[in-house]
N, C-alpha and C. Protein backbone atom coordinates (compact mmCIF):
# COMPACT_ATOMS: atom_id res chain seq x y z
N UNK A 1 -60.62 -29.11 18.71
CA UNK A 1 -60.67 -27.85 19.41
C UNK A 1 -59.29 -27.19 19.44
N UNK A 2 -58.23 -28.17 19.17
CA UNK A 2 -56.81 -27.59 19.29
C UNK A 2 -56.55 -26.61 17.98
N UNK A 3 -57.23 -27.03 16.77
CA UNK A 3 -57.08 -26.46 15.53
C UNK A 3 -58.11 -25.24 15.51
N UNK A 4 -58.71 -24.77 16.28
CA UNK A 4 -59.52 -23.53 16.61
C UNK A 4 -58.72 -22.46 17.79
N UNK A 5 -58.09 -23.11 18.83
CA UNK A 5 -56.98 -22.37 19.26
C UNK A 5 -55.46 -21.61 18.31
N UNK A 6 -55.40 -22.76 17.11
CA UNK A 6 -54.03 -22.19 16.59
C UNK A 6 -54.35 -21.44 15.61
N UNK A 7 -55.87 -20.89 15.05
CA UNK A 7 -55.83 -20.54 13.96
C UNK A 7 -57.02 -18.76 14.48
N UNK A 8 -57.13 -19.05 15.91
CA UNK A 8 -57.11 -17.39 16.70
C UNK A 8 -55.55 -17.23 17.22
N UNK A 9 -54.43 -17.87 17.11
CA UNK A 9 -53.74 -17.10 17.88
C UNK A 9 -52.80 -17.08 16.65
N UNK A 10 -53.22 -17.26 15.34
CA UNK A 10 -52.36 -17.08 14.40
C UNK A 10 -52.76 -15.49 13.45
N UNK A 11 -54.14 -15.56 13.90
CA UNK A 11 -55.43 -14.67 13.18
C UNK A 11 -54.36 -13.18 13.26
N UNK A 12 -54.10 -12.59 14.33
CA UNK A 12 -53.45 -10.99 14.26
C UNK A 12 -51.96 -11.46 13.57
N UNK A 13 -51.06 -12.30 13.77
CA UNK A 13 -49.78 -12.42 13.42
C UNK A 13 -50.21 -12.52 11.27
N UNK A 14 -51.39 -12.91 11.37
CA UNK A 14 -51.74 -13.21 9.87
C UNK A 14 -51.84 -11.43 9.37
N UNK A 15 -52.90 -10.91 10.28
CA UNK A 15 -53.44 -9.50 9.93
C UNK A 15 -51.94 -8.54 10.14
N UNK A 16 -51.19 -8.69 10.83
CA UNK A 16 -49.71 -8.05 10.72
C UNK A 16 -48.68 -8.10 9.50
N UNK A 17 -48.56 -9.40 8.57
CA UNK A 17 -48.29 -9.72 8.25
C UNK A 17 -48.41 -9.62 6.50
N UNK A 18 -49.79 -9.43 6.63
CA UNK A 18 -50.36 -8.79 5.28
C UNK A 18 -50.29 -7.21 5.40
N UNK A 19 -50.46 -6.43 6.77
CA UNK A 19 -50.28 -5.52 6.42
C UNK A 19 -49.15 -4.88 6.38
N UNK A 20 -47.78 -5.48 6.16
CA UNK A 20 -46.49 -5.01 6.19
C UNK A 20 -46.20 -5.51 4.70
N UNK A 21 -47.02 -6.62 4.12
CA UNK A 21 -46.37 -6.66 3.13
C UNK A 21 -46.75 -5.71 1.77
N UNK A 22 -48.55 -5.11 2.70
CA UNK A 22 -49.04 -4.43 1.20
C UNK A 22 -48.40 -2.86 1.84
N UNK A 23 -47.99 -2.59 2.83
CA UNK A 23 -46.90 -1.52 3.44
C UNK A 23 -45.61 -1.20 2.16
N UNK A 24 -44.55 -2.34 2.17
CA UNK A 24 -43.56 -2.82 1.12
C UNK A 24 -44.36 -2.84 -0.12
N UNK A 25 -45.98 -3.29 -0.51
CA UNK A 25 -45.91 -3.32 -1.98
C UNK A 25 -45.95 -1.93 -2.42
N UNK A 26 -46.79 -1.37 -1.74
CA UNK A 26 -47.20 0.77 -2.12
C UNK A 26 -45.88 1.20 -2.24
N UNK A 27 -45.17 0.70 -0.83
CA UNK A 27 -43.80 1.70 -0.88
C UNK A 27 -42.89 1.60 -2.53
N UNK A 28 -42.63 0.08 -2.51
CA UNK A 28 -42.16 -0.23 -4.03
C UNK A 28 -42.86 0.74 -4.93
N UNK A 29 -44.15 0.73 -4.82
CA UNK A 29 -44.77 1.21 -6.32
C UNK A 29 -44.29 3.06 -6.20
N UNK A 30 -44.48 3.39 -4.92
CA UNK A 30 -44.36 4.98 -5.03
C UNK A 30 -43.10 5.27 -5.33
N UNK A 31 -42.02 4.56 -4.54
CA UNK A 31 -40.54 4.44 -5.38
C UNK A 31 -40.15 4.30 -6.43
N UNK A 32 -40.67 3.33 -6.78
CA UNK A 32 -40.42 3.52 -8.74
C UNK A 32 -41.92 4.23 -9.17
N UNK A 33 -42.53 4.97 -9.06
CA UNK A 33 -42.69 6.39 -9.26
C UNK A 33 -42.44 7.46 -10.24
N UNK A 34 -41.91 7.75 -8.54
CA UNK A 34 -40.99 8.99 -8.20
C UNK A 34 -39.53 8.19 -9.31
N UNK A 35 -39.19 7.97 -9.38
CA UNK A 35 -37.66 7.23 -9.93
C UNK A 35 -38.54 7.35 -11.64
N UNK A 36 -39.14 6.46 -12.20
CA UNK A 36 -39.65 6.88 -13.38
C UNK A 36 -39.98 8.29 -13.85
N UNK A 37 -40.55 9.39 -13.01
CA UNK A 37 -40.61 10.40 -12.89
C UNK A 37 -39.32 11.10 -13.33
N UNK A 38 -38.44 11.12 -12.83
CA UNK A 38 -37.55 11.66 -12.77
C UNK A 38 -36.69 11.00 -13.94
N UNK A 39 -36.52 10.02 -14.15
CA UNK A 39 -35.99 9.87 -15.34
C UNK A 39 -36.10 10.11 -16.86
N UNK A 40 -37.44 10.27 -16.99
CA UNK A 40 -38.18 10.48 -18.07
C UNK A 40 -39.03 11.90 -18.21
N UNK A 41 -39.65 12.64 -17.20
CA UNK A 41 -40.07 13.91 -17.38
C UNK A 41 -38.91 14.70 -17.64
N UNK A 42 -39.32 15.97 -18.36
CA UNK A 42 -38.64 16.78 -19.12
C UNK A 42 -39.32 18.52 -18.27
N UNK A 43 -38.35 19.23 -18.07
CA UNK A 43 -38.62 19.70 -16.85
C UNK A 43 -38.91 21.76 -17.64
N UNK A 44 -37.60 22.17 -18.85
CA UNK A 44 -37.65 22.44 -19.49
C UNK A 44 -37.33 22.11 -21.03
N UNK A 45 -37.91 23.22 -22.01
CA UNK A 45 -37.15 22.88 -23.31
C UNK A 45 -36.68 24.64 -23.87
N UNK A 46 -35.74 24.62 -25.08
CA UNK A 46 -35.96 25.71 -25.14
C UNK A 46 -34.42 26.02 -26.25
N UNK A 47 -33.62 27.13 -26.57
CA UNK A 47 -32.75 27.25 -27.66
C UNK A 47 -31.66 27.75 -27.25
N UNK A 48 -30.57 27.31 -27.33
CA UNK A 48 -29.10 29.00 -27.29
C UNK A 48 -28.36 28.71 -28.36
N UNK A 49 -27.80 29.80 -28.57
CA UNK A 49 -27.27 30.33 -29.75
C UNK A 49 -25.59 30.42 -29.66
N UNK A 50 -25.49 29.74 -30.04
CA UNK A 50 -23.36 30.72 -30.03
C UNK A 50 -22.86 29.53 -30.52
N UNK A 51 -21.23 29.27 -30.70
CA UNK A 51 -20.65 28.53 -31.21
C UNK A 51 -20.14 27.22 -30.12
N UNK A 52 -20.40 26.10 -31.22
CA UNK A 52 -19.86 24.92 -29.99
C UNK A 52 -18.29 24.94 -30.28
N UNK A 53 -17.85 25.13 -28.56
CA UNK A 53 -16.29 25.06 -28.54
C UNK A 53 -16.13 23.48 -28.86
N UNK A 54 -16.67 22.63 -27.98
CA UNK A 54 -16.17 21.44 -27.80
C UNK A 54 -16.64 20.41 -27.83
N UNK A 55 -16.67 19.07 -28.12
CA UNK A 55 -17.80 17.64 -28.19
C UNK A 55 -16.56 17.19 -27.68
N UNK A 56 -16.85 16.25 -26.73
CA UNK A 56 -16.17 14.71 -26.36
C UNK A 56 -17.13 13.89 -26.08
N UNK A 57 -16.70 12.59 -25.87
CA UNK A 57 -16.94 11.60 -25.12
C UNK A 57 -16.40 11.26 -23.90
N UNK A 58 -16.50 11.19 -22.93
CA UNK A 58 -16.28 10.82 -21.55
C UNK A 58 -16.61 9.93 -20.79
N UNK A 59 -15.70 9.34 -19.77
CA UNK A 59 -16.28 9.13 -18.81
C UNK A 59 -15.33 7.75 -18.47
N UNK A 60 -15.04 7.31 -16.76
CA UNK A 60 -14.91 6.04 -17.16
C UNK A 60 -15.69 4.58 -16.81
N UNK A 61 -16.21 5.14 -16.14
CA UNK A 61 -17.64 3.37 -16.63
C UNK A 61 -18.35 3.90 -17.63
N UNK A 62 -19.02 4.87 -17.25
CA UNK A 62 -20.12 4.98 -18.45
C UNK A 62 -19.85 6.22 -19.48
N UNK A 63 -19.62 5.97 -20.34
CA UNK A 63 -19.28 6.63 -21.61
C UNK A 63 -20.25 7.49 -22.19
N UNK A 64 -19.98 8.96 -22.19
CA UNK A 64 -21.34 10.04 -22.12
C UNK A 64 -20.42 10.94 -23.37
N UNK A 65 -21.60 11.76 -23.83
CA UNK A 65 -21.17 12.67 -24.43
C UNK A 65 -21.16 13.98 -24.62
N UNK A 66 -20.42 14.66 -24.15
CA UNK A 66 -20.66 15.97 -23.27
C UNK A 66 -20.35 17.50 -24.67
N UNK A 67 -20.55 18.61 -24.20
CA UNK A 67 -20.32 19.62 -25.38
C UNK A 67 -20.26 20.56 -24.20
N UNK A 68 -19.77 22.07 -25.29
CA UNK A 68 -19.69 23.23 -24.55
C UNK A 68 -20.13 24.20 -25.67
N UNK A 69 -20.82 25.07 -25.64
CA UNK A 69 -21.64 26.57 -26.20
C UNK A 69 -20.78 27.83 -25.77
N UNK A 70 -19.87 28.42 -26.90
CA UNK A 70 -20.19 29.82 -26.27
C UNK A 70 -20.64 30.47 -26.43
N UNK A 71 -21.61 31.20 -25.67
CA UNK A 71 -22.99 32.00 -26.16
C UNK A 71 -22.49 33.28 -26.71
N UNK A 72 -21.22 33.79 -26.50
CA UNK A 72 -20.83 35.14 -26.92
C UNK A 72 -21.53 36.43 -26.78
N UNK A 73 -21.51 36.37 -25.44
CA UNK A 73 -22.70 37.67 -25.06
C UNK A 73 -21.83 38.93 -24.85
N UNK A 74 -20.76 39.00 -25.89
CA UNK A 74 -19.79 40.16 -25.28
C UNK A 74 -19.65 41.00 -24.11
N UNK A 75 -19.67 40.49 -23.11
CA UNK A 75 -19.51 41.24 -22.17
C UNK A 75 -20.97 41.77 -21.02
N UNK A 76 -22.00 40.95 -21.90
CA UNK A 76 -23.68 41.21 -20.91
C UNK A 76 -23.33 40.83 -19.89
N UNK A 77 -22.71 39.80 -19.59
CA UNK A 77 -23.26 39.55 -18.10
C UNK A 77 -21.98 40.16 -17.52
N UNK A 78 -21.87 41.15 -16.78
CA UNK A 78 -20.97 41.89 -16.17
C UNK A 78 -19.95 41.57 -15.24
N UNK A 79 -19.07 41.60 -14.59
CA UNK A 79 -17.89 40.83 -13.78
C UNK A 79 -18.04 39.25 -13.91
N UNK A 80 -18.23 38.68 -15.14
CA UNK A 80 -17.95 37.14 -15.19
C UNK A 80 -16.79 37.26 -16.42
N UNK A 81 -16.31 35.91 -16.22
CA UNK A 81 -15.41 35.65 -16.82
C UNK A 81 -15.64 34.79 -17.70
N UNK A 82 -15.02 34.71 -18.60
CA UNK A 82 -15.47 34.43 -20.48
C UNK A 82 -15.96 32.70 -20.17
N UNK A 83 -15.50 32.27 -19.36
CA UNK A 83 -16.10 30.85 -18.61
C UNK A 83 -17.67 30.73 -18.28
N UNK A 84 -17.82 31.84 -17.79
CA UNK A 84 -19.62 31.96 -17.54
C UNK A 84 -20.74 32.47 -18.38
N UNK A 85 -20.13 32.53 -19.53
CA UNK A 85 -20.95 32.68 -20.91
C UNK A 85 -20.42 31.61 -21.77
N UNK A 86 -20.76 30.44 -21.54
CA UNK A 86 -20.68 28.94 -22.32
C UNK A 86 -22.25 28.33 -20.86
N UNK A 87 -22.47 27.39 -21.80
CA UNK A 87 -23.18 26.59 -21.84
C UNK A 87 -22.58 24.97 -21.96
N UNK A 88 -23.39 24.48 -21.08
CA UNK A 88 -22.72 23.01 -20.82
C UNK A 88 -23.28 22.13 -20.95
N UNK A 89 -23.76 21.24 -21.91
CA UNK A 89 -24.77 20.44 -22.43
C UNK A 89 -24.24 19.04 -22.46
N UNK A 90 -25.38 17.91 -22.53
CA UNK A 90 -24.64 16.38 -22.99
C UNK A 90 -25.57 16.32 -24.21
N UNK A 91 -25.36 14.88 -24.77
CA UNK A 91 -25.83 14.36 -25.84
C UNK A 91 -26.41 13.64 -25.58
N UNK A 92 -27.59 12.17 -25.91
CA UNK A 92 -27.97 11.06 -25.38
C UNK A 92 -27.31 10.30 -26.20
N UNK A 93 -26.78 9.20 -26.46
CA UNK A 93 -26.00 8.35 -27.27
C UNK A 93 -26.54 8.05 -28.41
N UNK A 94 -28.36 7.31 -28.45
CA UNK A 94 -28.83 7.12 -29.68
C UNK A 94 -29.29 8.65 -30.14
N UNK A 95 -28.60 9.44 -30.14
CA UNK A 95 -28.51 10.78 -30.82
C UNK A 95 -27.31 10.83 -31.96
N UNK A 96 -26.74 9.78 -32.61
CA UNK A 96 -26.11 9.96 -33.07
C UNK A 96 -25.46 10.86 -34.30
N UNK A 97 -27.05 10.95 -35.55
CA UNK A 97 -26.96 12.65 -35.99
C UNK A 97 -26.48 13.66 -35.37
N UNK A 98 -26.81 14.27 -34.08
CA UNK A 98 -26.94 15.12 -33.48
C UNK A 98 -25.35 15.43 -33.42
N UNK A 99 -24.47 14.14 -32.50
CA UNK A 99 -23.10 13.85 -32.23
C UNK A 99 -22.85 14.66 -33.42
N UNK A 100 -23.02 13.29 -34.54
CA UNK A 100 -22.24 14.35 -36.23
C UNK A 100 -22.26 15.46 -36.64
N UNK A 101 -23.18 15.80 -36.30
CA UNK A 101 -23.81 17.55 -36.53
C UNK A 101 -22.81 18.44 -35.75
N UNK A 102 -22.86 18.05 -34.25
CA UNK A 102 -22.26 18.93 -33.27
C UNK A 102 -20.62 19.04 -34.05
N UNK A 103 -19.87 17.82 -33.97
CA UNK A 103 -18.41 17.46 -34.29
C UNK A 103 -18.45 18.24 -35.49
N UNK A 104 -19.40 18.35 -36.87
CA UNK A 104 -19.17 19.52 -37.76
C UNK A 104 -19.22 20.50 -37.56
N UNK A 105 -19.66 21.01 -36.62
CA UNK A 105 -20.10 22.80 -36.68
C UNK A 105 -19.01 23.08 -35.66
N UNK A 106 -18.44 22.09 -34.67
CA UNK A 106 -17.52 22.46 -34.19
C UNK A 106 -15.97 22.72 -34.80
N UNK A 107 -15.75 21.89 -35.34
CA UNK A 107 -14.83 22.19 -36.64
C UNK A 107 -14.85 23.45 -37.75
N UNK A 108 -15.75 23.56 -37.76
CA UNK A 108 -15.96 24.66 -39.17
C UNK A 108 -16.04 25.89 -37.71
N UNK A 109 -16.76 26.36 -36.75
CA UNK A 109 -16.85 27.32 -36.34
C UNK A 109 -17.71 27.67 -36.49
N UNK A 110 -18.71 26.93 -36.99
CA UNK A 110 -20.12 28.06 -37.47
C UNK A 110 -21.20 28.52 -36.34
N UNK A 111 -21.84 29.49 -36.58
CA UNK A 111 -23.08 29.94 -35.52
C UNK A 111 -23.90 28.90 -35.50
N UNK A 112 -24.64 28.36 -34.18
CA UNK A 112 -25.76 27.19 -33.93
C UNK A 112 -26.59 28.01 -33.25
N UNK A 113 -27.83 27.26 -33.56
CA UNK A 113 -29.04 27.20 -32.58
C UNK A 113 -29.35 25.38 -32.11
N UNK A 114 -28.58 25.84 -30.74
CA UNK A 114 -28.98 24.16 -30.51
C UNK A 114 -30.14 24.27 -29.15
N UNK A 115 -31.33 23.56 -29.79
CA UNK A 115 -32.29 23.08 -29.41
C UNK A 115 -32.48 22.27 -28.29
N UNK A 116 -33.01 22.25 -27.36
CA UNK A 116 -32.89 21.33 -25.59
C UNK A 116 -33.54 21.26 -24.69
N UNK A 117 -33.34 20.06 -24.15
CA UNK A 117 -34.45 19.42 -22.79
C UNK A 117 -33.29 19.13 -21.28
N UNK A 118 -34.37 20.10 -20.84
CA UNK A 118 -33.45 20.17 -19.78
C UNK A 118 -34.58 19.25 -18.29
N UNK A 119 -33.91 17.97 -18.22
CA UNK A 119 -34.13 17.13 -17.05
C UNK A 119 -34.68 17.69 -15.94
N UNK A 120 -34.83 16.33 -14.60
CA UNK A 120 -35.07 16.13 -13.11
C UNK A 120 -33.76 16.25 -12.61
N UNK A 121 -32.91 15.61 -13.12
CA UNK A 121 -31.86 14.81 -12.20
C UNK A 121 -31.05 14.67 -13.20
N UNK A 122 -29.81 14.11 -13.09
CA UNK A 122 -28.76 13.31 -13.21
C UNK A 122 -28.51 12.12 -13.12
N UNK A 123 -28.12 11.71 -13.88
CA UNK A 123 -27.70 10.22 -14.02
C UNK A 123 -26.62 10.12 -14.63
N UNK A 124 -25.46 9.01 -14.33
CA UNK A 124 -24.38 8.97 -14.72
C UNK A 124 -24.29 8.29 -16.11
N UNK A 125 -25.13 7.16 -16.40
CA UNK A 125 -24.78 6.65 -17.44
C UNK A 125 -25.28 7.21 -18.58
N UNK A 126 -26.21 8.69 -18.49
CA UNK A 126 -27.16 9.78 -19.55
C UNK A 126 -26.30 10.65 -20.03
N UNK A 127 -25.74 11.48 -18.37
CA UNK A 127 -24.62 12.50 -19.10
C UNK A 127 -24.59 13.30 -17.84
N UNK A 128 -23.23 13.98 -17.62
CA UNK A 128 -22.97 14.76 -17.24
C UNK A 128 -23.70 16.24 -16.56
N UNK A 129 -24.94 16.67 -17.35
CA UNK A 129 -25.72 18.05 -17.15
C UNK A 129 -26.74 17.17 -16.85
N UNK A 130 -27.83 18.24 -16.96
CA UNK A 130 -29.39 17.88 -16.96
C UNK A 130 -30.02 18.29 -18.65
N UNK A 131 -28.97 19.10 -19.02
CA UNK A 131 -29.18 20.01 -20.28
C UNK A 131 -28.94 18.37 -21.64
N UNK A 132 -30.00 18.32 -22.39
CA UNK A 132 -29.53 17.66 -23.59
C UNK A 132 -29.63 17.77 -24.85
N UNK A 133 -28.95 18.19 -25.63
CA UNK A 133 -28.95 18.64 -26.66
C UNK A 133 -29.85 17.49 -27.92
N UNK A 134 -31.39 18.08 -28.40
CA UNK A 134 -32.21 17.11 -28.83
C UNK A 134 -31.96 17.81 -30.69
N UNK A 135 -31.24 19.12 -31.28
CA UNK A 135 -31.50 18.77 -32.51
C UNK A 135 -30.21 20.04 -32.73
N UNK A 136 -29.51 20.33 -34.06
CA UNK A 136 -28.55 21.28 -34.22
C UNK A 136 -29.67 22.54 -35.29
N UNK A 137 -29.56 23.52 -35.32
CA UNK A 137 -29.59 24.04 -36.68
C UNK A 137 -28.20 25.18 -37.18
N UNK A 138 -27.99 24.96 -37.97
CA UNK A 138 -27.11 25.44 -38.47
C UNK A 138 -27.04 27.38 -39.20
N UNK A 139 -26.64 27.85 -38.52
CA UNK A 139 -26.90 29.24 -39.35
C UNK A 139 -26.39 29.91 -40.08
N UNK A 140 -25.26 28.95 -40.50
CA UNK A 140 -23.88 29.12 -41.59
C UNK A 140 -23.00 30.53 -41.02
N UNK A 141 -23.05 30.70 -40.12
CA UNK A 141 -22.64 32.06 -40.15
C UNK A 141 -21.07 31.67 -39.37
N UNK A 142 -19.33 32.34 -39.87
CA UNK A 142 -18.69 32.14 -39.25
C UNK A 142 -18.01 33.08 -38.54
N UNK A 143 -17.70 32.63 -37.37
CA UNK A 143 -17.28 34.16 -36.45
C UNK A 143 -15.97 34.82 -36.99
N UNK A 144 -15.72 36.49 -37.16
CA UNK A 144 -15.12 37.29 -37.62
C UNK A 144 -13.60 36.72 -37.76
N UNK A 145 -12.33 36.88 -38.51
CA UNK A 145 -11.24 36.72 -38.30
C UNK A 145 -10.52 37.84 -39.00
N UNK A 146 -9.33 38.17 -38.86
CA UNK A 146 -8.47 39.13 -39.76
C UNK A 146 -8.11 38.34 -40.51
């Protein structure tokens, strides 16, 4: 009769017990989610045009690879400064064409259409923007000089 007393006064501490842990299992699952979500959906895509000033690599734990566009909108967007007509993009690392591509056209000067997915979020060890540069095309074209 003693083993019928300990196993009602264990009965709710049991029913508490399961329900905190399937509490913690949902929560886990909706957390990584939302977290998968965000890492992997692609939020926009889409093109700009102008010359890449710049490619580096950066960073110091995690090593990213960042670029800059200037879209060369002569003067459209009105009281900004030649800073707010560039574009600020990263690379993903196994993009490595892409890298080579960028580092040529940046050198030569030529007109691009670079192609892009623009993220959720940020992450440090992805890159810098949300913006990522997924392909180059090249339009051979080089900007004016005397």
């Amino acid at each position: 009769m003693n083993m019928a007393n300990t196993n009602q006064i264990n009965t709710p501490r049991r029913k508490k017990t399961h329900l905190f842990r399937n509490l913690l299992i949902i929560l886990f699952v909706v957390v990584a989610g939302i977290l998968v979500f965000l890492y992997f959906s692609i939020y926009d895509e889409g093109v700009r045009a102008g010359n890449v000033v710049r490619v580096s690599k950066k960073g110091i734990i995690f090593k990213t690879y960042e670029g800059q566009l200037n879209l060369q909108s002569f003067g459209a967007l009105k009281g900004t400064t030649p800073f707010a007509e560039t574009f600020d993009f990263s690379v993903e690392k196994n993009k490595q064409d892409v890298i080579r591509e960028l580092e040529a056209v940046a050198l030569s000067g030529e007109r691009v259409n670079l192609h892009y997915i623009k993220r959720y979020n940020v992450f440090p060890w992805r890159g810098d923007t949300k913006y990522f540069v997924i392909s180059v095309e090249r339009l051979g074209e080089r900007p004016f000089t005397e």
